[in-house]
Protein backbone atom coordinates (compact mmCIF):
# COMPACT_ATOMS: atom_id res chain seq x y z
CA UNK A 1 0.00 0.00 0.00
CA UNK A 2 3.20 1.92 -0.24
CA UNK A 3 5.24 4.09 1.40
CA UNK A 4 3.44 4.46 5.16
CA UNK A 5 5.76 7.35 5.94
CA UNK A 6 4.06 9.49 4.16
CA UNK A 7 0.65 9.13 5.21
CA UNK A 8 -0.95 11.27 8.18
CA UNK A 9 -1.95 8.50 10.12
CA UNK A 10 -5.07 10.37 11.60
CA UNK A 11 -7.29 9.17 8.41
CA UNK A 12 -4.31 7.50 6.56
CA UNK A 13 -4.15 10.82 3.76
CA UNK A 14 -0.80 12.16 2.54
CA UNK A 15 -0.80 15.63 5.07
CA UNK A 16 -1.53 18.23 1.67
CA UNK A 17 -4.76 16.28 1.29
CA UNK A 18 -5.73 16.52 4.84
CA UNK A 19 -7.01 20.37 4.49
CA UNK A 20 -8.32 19.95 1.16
CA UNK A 21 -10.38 16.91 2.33
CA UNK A 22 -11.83 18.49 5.39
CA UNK A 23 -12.65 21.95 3.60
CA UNK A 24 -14.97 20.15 0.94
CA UNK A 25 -18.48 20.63 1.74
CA UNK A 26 -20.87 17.52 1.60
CA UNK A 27 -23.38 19.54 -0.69
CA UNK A 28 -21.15 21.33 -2.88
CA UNK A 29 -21.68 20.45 -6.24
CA UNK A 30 -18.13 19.92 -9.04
CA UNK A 31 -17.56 20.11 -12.47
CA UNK A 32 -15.53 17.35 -13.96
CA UNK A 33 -12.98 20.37 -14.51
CA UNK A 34 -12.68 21.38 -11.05
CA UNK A 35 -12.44 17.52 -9.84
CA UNK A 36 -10.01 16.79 -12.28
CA UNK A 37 -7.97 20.10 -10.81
CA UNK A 38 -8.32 18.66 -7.29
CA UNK A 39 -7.17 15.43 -7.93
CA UNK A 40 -4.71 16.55 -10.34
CA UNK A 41 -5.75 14.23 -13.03
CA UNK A 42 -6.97 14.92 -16.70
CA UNK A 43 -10.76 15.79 -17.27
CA UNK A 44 -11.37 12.93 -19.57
CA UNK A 45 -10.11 10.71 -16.63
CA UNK A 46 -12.68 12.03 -13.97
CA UNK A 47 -15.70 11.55 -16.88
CA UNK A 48 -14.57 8.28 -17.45
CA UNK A 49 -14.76 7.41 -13.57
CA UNK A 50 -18.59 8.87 -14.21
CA UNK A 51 -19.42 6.99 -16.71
CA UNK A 52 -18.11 3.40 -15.33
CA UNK A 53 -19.83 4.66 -12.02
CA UNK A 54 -16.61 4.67 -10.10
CA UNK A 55 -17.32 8.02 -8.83
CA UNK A 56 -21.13 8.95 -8.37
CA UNK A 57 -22.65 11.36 -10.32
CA UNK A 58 -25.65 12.66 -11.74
CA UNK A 59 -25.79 13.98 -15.17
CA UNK A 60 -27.74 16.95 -16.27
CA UNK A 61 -26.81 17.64 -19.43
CA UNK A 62 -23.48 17.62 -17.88
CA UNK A 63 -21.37 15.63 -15.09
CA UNK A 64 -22.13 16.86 -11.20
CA UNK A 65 -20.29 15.32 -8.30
CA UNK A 66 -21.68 16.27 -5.42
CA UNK A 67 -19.03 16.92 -2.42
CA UNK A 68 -19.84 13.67 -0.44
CA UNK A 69 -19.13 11.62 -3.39
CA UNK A 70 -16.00 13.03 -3.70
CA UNK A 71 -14.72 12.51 -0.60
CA UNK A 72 -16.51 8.82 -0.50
CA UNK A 73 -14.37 8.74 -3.91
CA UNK A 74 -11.44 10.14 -2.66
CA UNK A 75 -11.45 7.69 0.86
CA UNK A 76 -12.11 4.53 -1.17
CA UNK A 77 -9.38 5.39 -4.05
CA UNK A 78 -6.28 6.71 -2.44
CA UNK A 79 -3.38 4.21 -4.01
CA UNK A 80 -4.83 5.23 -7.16
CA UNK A 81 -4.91 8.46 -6.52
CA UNK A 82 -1.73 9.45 -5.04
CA UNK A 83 -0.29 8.06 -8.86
CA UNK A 84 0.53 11.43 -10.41
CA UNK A 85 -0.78 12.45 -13.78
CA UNK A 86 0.86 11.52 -16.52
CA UNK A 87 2.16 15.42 -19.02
């Protein structure tokens, strides 16, 4: 599960993600854009997690992840997420 020294072992985050996780409000509402931002991967990436319903969504004309799902996302992913992006 990979390097343990650099997880905050409070909730088992790396210790940049601890802020960012906290601050996200369970009803906000994300664009694909701004979760792709967050997570620092590419957009097509986060719509593709929509569409396989990887990370919950609802779809009104357009991809919105509400802030819960995120964070549900983010807690149940983190070894895939803490691969960076690739240019």
């Amino acid at each position: 599960m990979g390097d343990k020294r650099f997880y905050n072992h409070e909730i088992d985050f790396l210790p940049e993600i601890n802020p960012y996780f906290s601050a996200i409000p369970d009803e906000a509402l994300f664009s694909p854009e701004q979760v792709a931002q967050i997570l620092n991967k590419s957009v097509e990436t986060v719509r593709r997690w929509c569409r396989q319903e990887k990370l919950r969504s609802y779809c009104k004309g357009a991809y919105v992840i509400m802030g819960d799902d995120l964070k549900h996302f983010i807690s149940e992913s983190r070894p895939r997420l803490l691969r960076t992006k690739r240019p």
